[in-house]
C-alpha atoms as a PDB file:
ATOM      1  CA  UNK A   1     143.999-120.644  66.907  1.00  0.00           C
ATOM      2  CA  UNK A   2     142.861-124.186  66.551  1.00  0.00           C
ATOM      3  CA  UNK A   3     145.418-125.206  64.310  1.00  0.00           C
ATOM      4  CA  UNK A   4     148.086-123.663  66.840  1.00  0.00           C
ATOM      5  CA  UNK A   5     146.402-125.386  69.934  1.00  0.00           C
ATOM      6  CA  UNK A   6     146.472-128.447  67.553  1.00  0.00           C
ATOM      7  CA  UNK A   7     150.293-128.295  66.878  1.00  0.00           C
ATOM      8  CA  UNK A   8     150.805-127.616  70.312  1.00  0.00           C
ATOM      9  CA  UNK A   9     149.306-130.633  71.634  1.00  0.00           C
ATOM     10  CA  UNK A  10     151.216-132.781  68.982  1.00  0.00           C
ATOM     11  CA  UNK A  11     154.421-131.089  69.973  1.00  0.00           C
ATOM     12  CA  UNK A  12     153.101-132.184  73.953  1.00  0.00           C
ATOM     13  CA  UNK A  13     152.557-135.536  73.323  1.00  0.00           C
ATOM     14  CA  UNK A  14     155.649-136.202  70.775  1.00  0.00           C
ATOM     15  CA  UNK A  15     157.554-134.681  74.336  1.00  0.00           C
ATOM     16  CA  UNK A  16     155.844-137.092  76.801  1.00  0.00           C
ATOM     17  CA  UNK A  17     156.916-140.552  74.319  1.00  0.00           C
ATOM     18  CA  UNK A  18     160.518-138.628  74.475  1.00  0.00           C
ATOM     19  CA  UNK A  19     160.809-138.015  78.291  1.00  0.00           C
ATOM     20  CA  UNK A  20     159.155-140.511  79.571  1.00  0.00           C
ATOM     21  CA  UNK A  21     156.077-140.274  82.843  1.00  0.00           C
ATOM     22  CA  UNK A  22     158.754-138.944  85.346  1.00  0.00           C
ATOM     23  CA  UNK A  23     159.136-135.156  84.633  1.00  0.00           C
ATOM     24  CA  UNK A  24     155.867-134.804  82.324  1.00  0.00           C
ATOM     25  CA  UNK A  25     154.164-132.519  85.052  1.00  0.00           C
ATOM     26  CA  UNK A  26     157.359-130.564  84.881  1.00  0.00           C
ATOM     27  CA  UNK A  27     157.653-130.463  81.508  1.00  0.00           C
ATOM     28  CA  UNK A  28     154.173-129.977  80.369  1.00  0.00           C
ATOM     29  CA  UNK A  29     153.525-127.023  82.879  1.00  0.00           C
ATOM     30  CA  UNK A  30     157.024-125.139  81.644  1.00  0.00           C
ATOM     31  CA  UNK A  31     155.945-125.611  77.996  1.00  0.00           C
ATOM     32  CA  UNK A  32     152.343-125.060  78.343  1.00  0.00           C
ATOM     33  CA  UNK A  33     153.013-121.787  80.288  1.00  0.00           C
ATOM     34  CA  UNK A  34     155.619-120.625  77.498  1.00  0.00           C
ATOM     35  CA  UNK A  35     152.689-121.036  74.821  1.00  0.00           C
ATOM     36  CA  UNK A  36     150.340-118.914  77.016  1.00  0.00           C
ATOM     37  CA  UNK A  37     153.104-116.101  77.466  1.00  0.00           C
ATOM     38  CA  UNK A  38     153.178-115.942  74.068  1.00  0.00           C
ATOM     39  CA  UNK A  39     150.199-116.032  72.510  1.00  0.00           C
ATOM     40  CA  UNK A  40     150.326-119.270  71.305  1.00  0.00           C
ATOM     41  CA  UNK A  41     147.505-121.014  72.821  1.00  0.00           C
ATOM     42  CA  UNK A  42     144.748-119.630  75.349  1.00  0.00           C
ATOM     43  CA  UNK A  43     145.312-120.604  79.586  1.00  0.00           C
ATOM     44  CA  UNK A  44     142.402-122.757  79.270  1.00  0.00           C
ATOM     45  CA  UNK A  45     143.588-125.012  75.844  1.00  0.00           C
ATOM     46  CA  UNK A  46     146.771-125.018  78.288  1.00  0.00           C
ATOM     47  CA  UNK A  47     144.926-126.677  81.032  1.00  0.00           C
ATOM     48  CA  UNK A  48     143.685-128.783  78.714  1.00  0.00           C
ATOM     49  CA  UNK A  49     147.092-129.969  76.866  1.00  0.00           C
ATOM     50  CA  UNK A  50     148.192-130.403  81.213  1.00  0.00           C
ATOM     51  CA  UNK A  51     145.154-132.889  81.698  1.00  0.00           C
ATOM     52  CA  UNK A  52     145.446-134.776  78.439  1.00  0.00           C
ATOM     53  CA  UNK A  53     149.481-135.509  78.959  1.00  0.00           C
ATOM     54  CA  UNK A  54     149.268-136.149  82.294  1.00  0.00           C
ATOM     55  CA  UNK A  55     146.761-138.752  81.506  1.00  0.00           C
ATOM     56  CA  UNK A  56     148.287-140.748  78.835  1.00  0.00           C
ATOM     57  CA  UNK A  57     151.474-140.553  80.747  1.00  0.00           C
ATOM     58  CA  UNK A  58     149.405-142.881  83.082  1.00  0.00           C
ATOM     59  CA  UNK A  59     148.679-144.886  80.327  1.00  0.00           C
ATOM     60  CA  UNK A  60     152.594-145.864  80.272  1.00  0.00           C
ATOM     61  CA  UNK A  61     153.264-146.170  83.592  1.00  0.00           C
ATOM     62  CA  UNK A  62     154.117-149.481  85.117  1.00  0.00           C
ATOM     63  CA  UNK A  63     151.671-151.333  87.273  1.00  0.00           C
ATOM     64  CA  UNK A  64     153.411-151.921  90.883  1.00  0.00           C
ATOM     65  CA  UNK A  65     152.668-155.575  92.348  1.00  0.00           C
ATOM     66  CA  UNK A  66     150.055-154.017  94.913  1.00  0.00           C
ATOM     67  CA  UNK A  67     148.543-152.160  92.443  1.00  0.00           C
ATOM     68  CA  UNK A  68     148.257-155.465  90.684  1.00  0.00           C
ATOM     69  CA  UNK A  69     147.114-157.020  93.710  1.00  0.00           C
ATOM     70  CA  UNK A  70     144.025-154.640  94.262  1.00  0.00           C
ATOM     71  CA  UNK A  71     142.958-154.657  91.150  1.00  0.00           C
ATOM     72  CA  UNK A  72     142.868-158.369  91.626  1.00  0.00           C
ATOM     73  CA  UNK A  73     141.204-158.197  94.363  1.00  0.00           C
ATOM     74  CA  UNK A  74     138.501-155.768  92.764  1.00  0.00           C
ATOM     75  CA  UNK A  75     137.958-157.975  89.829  1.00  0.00           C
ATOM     76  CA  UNK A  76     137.829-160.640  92.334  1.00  0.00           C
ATOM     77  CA  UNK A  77     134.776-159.157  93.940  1.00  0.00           C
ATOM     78  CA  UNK A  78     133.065-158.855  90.083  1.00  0.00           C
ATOM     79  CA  UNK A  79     133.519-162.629  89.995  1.00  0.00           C
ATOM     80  CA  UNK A  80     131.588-163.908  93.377  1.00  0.00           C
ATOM     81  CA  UNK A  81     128.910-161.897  92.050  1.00  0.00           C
ATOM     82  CA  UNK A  82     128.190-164.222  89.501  1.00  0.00           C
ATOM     83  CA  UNK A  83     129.011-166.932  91.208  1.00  0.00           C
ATOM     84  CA  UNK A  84     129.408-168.105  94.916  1.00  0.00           C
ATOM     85  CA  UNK A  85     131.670-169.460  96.457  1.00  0.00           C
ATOM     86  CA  UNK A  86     131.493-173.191  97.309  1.00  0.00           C
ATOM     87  CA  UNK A  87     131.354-173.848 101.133  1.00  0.00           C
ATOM     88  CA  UNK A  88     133.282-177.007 101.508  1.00  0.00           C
ATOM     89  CA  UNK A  89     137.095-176.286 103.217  1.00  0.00           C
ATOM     90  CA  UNK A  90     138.278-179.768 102.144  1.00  0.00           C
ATOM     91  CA  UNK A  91     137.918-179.158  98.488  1.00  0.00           C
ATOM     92  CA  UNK A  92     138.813-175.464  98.565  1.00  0.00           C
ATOM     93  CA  UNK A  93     141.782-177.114 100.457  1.00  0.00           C
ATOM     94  CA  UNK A  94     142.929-179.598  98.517  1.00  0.00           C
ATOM     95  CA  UNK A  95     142.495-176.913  95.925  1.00  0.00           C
ATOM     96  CA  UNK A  96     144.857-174.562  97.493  1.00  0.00           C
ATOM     97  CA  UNK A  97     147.592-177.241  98.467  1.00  0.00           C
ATOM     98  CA  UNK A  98     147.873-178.011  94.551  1.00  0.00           C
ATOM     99  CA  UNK A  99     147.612-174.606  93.591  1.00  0.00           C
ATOM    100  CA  UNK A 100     150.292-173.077  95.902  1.00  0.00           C
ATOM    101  CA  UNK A 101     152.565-176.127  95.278  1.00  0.00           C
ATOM    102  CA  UNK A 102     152.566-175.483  91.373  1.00  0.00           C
ATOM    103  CA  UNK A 103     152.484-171.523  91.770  1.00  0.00           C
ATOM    104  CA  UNK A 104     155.663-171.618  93.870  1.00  0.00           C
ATOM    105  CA  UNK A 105     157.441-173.437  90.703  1.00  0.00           C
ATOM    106  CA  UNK A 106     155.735-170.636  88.355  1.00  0.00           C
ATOM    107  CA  UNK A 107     158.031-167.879  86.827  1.00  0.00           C
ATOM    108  CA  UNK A 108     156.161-165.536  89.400  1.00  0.00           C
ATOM    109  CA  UNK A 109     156.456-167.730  92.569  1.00  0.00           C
ATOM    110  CA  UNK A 110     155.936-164.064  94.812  1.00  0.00           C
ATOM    111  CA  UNK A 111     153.356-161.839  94.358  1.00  0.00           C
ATOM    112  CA  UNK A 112     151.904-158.844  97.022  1.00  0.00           C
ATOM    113  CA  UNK A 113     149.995-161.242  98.808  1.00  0.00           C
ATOM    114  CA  UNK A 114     150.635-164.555  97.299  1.00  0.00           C
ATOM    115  CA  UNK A 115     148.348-166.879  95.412  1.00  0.00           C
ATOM    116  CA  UNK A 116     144.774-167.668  96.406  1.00  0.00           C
ATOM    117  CA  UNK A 117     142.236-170.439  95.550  1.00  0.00           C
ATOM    118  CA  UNK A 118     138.564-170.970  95.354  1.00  0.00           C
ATOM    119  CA  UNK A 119     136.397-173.280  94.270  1.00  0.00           C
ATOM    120  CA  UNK A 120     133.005-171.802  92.520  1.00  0.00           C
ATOM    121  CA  UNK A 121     129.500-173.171  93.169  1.00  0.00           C
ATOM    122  CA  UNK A 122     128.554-173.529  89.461  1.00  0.00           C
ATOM    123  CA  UNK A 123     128.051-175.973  86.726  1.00  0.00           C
ATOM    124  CA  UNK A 124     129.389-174.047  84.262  1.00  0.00           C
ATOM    125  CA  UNK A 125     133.055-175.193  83.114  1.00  0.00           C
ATOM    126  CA  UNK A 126     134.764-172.763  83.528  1.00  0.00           C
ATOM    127  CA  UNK A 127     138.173-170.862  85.591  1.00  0.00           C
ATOM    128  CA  UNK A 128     139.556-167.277  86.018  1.00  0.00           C
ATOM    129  CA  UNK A 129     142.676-166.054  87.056  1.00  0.00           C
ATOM    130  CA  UNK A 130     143.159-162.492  87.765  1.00  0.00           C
ATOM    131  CA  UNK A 131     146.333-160.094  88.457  1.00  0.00           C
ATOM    132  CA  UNK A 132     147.736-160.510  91.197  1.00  0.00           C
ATOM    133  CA  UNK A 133     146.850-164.517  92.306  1.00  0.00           C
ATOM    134  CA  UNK A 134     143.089-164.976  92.628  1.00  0.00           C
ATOM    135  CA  UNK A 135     142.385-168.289  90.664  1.00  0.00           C
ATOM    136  CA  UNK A 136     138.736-169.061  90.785  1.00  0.00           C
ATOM    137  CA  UNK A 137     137.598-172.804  89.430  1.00  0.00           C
ATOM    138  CA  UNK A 138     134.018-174.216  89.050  1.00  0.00           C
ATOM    139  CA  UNK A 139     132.472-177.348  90.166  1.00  0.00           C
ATOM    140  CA  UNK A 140     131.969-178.138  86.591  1.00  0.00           C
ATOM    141  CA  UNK A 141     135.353-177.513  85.234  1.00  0.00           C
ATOM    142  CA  UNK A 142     136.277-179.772  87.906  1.00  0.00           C
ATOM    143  CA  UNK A 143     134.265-182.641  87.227  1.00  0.00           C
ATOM    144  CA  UNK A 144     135.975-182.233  83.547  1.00  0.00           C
ATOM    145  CA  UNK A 145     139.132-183.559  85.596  1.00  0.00           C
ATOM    146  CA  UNK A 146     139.741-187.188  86.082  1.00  0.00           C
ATOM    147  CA  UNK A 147     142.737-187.122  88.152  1.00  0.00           C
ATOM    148  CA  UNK A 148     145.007-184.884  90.315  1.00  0.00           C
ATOM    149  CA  UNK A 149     147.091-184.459  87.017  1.00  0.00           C
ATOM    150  CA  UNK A 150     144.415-183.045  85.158  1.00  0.00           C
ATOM    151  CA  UNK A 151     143.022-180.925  87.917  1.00  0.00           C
ATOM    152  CA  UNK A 152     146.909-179.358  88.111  1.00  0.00           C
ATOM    153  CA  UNK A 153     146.627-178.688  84.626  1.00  0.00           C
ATOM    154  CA  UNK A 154     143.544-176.380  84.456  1.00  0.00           C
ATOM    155  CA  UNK A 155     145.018-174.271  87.928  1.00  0.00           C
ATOM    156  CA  UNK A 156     149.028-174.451  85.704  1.00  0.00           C
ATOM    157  CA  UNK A 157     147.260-173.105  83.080  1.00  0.00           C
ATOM    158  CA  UNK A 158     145.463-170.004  85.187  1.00  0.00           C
ATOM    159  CA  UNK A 159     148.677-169.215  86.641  1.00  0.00           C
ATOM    160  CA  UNK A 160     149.918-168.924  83.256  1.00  0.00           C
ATOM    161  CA  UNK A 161     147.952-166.063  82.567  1.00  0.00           C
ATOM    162  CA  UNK A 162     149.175-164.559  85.942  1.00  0.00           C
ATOM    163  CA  UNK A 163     152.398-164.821  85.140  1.00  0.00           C
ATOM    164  CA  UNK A 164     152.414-163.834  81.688  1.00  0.00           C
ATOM    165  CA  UNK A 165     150.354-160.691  82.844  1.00  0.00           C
ATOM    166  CA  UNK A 166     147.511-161.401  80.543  1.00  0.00           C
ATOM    167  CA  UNK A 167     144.980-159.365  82.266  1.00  0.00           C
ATOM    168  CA  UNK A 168     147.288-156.723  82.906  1.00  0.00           C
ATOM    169  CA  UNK A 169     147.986-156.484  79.017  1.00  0.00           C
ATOM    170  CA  UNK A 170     144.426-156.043  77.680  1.00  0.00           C
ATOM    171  CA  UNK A 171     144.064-153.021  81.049  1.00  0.00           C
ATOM    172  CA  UNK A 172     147.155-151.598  79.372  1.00  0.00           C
ATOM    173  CA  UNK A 173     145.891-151.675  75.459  1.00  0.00           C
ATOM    174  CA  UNK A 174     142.434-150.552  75.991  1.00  0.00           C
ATOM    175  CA  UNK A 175     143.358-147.860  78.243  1.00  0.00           C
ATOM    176  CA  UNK A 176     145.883-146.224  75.985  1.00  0.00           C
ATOM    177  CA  UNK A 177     144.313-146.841  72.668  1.00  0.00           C
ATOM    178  CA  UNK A 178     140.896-145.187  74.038  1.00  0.00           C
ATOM    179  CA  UNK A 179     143.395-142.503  75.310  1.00  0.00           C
ATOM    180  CA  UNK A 180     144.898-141.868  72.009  1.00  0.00           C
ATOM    181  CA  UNK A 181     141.569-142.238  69.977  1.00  0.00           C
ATOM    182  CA  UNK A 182     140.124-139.255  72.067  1.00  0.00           C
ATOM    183  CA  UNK A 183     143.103-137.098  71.757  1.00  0.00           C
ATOM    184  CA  UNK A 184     143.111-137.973  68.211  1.00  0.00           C
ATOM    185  CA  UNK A 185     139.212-136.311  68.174  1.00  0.00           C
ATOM    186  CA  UNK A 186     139.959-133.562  70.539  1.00  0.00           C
ATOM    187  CA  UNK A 187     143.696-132.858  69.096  1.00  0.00           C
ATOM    188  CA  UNK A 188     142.021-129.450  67.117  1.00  0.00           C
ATOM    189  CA  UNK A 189     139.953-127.921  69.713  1.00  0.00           C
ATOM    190  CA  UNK A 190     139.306-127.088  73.283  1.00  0.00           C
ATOM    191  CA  UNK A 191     139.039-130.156  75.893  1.00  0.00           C
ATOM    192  CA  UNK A 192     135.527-129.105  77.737  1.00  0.00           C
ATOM    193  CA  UNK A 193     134.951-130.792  80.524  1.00  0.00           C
ATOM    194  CA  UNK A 194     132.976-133.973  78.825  1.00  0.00           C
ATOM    195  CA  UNK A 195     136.525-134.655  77.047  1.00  0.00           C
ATOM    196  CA  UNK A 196     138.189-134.775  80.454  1.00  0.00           C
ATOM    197  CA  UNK A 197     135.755-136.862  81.718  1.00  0.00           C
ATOM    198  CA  UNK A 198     135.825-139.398  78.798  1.00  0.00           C
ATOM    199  CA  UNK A 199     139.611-139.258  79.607  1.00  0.00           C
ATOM    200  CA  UNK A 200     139.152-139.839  83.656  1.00  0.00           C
ATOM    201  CA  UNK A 201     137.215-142.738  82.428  1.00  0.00           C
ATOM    202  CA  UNK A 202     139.453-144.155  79.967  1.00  0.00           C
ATOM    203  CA  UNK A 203     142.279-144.295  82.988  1.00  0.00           C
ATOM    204  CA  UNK A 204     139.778-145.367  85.770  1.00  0.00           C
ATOM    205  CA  UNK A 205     137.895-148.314  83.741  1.00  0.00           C
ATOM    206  CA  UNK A 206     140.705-150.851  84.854  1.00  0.00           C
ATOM    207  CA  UNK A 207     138.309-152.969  86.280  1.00  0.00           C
ATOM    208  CA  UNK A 208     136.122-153.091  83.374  1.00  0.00           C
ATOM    209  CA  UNK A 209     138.750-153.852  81.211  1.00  0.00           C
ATOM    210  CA  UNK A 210     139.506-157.407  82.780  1.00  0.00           C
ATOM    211  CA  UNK A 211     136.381-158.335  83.419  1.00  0.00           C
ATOM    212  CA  UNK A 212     135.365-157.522  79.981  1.00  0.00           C
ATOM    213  CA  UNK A 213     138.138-159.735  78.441  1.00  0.00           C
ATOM    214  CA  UNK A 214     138.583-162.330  81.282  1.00  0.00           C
ATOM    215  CA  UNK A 215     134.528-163.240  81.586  1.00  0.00           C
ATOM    216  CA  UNK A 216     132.761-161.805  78.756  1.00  0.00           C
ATOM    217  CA  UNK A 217     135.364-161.859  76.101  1.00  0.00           C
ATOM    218  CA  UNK A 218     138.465-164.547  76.816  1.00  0.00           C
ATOM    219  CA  UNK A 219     141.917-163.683  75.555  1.00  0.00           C
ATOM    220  CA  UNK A 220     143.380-164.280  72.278  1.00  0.00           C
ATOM    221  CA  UNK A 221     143.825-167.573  70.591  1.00  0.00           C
ATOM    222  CA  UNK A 222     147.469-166.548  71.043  1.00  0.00           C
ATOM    223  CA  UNK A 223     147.255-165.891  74.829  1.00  0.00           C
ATOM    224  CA  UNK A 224     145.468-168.901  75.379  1.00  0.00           C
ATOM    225  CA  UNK A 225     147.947-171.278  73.717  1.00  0.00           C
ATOM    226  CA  UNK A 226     150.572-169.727  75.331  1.00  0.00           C
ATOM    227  CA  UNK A 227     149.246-170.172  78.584  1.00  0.00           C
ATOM    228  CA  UNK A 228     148.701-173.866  78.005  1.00  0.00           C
ATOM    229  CA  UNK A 229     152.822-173.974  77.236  1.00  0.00           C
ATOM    230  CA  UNK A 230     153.660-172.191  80.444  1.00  0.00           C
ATOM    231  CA  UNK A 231     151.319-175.157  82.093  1.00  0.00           C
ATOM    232  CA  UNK A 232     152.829-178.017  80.266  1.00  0.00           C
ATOM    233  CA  UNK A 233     156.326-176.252  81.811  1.00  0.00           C
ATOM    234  CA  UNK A 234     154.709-175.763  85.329  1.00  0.00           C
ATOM    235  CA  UNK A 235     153.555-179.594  85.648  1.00  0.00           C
ATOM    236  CA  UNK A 236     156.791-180.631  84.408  1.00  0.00           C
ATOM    237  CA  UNK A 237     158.528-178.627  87.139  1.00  0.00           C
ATOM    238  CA  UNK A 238     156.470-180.634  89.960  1.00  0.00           C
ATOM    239  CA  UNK A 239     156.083-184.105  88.714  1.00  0.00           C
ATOM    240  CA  UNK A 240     152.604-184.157  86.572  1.00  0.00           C
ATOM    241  CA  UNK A 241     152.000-185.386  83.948  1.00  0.00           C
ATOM    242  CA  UNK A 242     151.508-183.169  81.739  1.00  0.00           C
ATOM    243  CA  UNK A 243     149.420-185.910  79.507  1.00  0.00           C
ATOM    244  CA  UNK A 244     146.639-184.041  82.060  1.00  0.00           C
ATOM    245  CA  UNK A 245     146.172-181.524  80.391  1.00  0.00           C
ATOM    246  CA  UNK A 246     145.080-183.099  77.050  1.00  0.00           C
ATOM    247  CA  UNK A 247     142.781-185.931  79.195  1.00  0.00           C
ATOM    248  CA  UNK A 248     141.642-182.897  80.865  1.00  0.00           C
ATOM    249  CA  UNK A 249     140.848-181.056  77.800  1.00  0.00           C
ATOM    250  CA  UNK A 250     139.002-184.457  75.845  1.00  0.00           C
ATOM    251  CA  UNK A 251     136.753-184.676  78.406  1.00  0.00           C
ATOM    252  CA  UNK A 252     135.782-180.808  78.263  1.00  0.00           C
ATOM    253  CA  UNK A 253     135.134-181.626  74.547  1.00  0.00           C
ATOM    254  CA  UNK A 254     132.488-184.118  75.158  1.00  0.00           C
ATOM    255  CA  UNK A 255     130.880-181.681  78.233  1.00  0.00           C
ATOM    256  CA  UNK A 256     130.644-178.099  77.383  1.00  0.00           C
ATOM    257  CA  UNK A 257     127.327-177.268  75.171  1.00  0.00           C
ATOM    258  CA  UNK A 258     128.166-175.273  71.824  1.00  0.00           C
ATOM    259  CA  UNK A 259     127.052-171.415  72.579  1.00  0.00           C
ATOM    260  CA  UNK A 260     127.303-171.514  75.706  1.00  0.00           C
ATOM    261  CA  UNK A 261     128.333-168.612  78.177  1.00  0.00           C
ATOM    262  CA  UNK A 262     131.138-170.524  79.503  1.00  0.00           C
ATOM    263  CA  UNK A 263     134.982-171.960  78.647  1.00  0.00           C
ATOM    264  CA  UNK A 264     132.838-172.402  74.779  1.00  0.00           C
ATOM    265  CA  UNK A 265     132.181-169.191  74.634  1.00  0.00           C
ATOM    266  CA  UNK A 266     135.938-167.499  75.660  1.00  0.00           C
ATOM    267  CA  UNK A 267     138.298-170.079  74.734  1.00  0.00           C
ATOM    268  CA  UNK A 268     139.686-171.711  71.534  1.00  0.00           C
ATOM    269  CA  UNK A 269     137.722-175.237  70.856  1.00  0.00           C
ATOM    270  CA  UNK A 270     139.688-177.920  73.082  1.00  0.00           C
ATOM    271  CA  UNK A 271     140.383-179.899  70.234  1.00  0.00           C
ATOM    272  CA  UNK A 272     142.555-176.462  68.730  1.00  0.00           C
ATOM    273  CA  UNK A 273     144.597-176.255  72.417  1.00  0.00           C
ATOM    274  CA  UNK A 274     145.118-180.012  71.760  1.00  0.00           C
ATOM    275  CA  UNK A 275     146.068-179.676  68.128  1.00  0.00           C
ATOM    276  CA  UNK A 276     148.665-176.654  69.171  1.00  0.00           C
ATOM    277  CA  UNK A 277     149.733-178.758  72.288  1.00  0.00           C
ATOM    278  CA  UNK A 278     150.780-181.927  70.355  1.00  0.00           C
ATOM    279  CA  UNK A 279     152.307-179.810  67.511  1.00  0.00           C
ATOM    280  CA  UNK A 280     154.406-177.667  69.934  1.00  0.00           C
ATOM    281  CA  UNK A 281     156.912-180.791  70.014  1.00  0.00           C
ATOM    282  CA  UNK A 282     156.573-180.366  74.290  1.00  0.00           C
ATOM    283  CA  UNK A 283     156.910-184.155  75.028  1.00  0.00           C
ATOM    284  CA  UNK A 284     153.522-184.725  76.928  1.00  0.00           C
ATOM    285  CA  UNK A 285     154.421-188.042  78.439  1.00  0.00           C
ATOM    286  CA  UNK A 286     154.851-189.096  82.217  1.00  0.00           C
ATOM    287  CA  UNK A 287     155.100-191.703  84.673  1.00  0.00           C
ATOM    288  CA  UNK A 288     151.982-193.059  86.211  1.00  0.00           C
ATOM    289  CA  UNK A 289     149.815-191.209  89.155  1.00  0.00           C
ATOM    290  CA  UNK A 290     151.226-192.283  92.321  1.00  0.00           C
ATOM    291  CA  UNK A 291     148.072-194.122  94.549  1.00  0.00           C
ATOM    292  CA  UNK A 292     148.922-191.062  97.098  1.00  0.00           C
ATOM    293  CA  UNK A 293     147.827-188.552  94.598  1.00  0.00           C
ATOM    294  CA  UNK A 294     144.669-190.589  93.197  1.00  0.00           C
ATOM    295  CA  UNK A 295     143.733-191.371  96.663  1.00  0.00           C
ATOM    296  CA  UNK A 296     144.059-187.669  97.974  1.00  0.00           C
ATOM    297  CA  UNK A 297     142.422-186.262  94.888  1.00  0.00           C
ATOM    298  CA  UNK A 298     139.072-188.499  95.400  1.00  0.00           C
ATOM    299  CA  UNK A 299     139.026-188.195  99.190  1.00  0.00           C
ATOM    300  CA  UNK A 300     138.789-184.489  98.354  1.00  0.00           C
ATOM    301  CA  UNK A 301     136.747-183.678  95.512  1.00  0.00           C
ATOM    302  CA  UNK A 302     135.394-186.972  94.227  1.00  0.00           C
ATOM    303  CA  UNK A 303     132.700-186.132  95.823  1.00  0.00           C
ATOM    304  CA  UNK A 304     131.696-182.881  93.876  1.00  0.00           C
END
């Protein structure tokens, strides 16, 4: 009976990659029904086969942009409790008047709610982005910048990863490989209830997922680079100099402390994203700062 129940899940799953997540309720009742009638598998290894489809067709289902947008706001929430907010409306301002200028010439100019900015109360240097528009910066990332330029770069790059749906990629991989790797253990024998439940979990630990990666973890080398490029793009789209980023990125060198829980800890070194950046063959060159911009950027966060 095993090895029937395990065939019969195989066959189940091999149907849900063919059909797609539209008619896998459908599909998976008819079928899982026809292997009860006929001796195939027992009702309850049918309920099972039900639960397990059903959940890794969630796996493949596309996130909609207020789906996006609440899990933002959710991993939001996991942020300010590690860090406050920093009471000061002119900086968090000034933060949101560069933010939303260089979001709107983004590859993702519209999300659900738009694009939101905050300044952190921390010395740590660091900066998260997460799905669906909530870019967080600290103090001390922001005493890393040394001009408006610079400051555009670190928010260009965050938007990167919004655009590029880096968060939304590592939800996506963990949840269906942890999917998989249980239906790979369970595949020849009865789902009890604590297999369902590791399954619920696998499909309900979005929020875990990003936090994991985005605070804990960082993305990939790759993701990381790759967000610089879409920044280096971004600044060139609004004026800056892109020659920010790099300035920005020296001065992070000389600042963050080696081990530590911060930008150290989940990026690549600075001097790597300024090795990739110059060997990209991106001209990083521009014009000098208008005494507008210098003026408005030490009127607003000089200060901090």
């Amino acid at each position: 009976m095993k090895t029937r129940f395990g065939r019969a899940a195989a066959a189940a799953l091999a149907l849900l990659v063919l059909i797609g997540c539209a008619a896998v309720d459908t599909v998976t009742t008819v079928a899982t029904e026809v292997g009860v009638a006929t001796g195939t598998i027992t009702r309850q290894q049918g309920e099972s086969i039900k639960k397990s489809t059903v959940a890794v067709a969630k796996t493949l289902e596309d996130f909609t942009p207020e789906q996006e947008y609440f899990i933002g706001r959710s991993v939001g929430a996991v942020v300010l409790e590690q860090y406050k907010a920093l009471p000061d409306q002119r900086a968090n301002g000034y933060l949101n008047l560069v933010g939303q200028t260089l979001a709107q010439a983004s590859d993702m100019p519209e999300l659900f709610s738009g694009y939101h900015f905050l300044v952190l109360d921390s010395d740590d240097i660091n900066a998260f982005a997460t799905p669906g528009g909530h870019v967080f910066v600290t103090r001390g990332l922001i005493r890393c910048c040394r001009s408006e330029d610079a400051l555009a770069a670190v928010l260009a790059h965050e938007i990167g990863h919004i655009q590029l749906r880096h968060g939304m990629s590592a939800i996506e991989k963990a949840r269906m490989t942890e999917a998989l790797t249980i239906l790979a253990q369970e595949g020849l024998k009865t789902f009890g209830s604590q297999e369902v439940a590791q399954l619920t979990q696998a499909f309900g630990g979005t929020i875990s997922d990003i936090t994991n990666t985005m605070i804990k973890n960082g993305y990939s080398r790759s993701y990381e680079y790759k967000a610089d490029a879409a920044a280096v793009t971004i600044l060139r789209r609004v004026g800056y100099n892109p020659s920010g980023l790099i300035e920005m990125l020296g001065v992070m060198q000389k600042q963050m402390k080696p081990g530590g829980s911060d930008f150290a800890k989940t990026h690549p070194s600075p001097a790597d994203r300024i090795a990739e950046l110059r060997n990209s063959g991106t001209p990083l060159t521009g014009g000098p700062i208008p005494k507008v911009r210098r003026d408005r950027f030490t009127g607003s966060i000089g200060r901090l």
